[in-house]
Protein backbone atom coordinates (compact mmCIF):
# COMPACT_ATOMS: atom_id res chain seq x y z
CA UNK A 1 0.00 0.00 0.00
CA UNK A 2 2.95 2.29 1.02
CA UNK A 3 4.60 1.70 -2.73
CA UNK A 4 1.19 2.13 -4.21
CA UNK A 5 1.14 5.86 -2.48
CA UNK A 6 4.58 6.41 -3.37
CA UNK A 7 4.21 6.02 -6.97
CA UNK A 8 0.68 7.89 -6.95
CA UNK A 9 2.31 11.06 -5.11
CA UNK A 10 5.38 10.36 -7.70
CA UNK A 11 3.33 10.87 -10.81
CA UNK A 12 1.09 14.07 -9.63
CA UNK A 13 4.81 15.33 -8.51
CA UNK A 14 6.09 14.97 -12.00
CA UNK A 15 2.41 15.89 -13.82
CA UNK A 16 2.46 18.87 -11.67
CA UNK A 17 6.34 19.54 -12.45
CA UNK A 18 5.43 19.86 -16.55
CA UNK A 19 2.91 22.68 -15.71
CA UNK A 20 5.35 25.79 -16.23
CA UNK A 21 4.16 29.10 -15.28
CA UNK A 22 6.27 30.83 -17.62
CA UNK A 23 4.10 30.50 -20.35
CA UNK A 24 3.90 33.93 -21.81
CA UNK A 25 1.55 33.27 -24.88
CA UNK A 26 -0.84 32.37 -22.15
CA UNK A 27 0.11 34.90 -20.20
CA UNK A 28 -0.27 37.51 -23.10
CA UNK A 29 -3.37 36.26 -24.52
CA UNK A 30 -5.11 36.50 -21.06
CA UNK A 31 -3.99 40.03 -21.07
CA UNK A 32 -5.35 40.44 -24.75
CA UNK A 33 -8.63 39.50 -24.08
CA UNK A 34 -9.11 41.85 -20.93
CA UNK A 35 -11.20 44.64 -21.69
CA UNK A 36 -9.46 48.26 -20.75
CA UNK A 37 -10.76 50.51 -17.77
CA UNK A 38 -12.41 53.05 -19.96
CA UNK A 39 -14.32 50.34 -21.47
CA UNK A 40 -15.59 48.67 -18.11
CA UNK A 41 -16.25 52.20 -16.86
CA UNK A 42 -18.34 52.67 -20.00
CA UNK A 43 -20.15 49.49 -19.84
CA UNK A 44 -20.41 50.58 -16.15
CA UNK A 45 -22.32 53.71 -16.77
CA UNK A 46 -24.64 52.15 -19.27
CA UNK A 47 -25.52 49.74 -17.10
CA UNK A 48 -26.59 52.08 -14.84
CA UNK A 49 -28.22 54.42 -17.28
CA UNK A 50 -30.54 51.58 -17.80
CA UNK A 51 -31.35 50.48 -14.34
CA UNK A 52 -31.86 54.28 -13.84
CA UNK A 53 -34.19 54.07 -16.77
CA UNK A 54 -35.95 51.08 -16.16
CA UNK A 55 -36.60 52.36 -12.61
CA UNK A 56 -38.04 55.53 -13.90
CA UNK A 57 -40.39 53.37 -16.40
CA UNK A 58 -41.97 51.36 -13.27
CA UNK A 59 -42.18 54.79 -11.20
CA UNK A 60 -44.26 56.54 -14.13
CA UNK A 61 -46.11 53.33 -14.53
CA UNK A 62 -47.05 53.07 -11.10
CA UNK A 63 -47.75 56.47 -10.84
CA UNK A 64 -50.60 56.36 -13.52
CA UNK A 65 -52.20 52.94 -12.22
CA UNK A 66 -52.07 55.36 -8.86
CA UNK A 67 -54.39 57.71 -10.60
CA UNK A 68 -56.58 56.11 -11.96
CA UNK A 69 -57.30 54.11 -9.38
CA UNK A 70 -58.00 57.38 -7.51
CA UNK A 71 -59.70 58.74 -10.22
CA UNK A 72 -62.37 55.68 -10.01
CA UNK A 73 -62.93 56.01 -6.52
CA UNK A 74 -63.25 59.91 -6.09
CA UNK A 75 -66.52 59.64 -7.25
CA UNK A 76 -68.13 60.66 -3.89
CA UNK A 77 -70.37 63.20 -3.12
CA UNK A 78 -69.89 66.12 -0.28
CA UNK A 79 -72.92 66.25 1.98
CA UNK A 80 -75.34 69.60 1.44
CA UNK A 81 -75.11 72.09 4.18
CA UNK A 82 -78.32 70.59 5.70
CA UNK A 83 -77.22 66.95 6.20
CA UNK A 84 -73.91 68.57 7.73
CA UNK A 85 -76.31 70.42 10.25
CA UNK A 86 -78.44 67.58 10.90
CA UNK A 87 -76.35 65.70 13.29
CA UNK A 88 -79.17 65.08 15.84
CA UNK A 89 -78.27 61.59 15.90
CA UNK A 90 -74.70 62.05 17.54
């Protein structure tokens, strides 16, 4: 069992050994396909032009379903003068 470990721990050793880190086509091409910091702040400020957008949309939405819904019930009438003066009852 003890050889058995031996050569397992032997052969991620030397599978681990081939992996070089100096790779610099890797290294480059990683760096290639990063976008730059005005782009990201662009995409950054769109994004938030839309949620800012979007937001405004459901406000203005809400706002009319608001008033109409007010609009339908506001149909009440004030009492005359008389029925305000007649408060015998109380």
């Amino acid at each position: 069992m003890k050889k058995l470990a031996f050569v397992m721990v032997g052969a991620a050793a030397l599978g681990l050994g081939a992996c070089s880190g100096n790779n610099q086509d890797a290294v480059q091409n990683a760096e290639l396909n990063q976008p730059s910091a005005d782009q990201l702040n662009e995409l950054a400020n769109q994004a938030a032009m839309d949620a800012a957008n979007a937001e405004a949309a459901a406000l203005a939405n809400q706002q009319k379903q608001l008033n109409e819904a007010n609009a339908a019930a506001d149909e009440t009438k004030n009492p005359s003068d008389e029925q305000e003066q007649n408060v015998s009852g109380m």
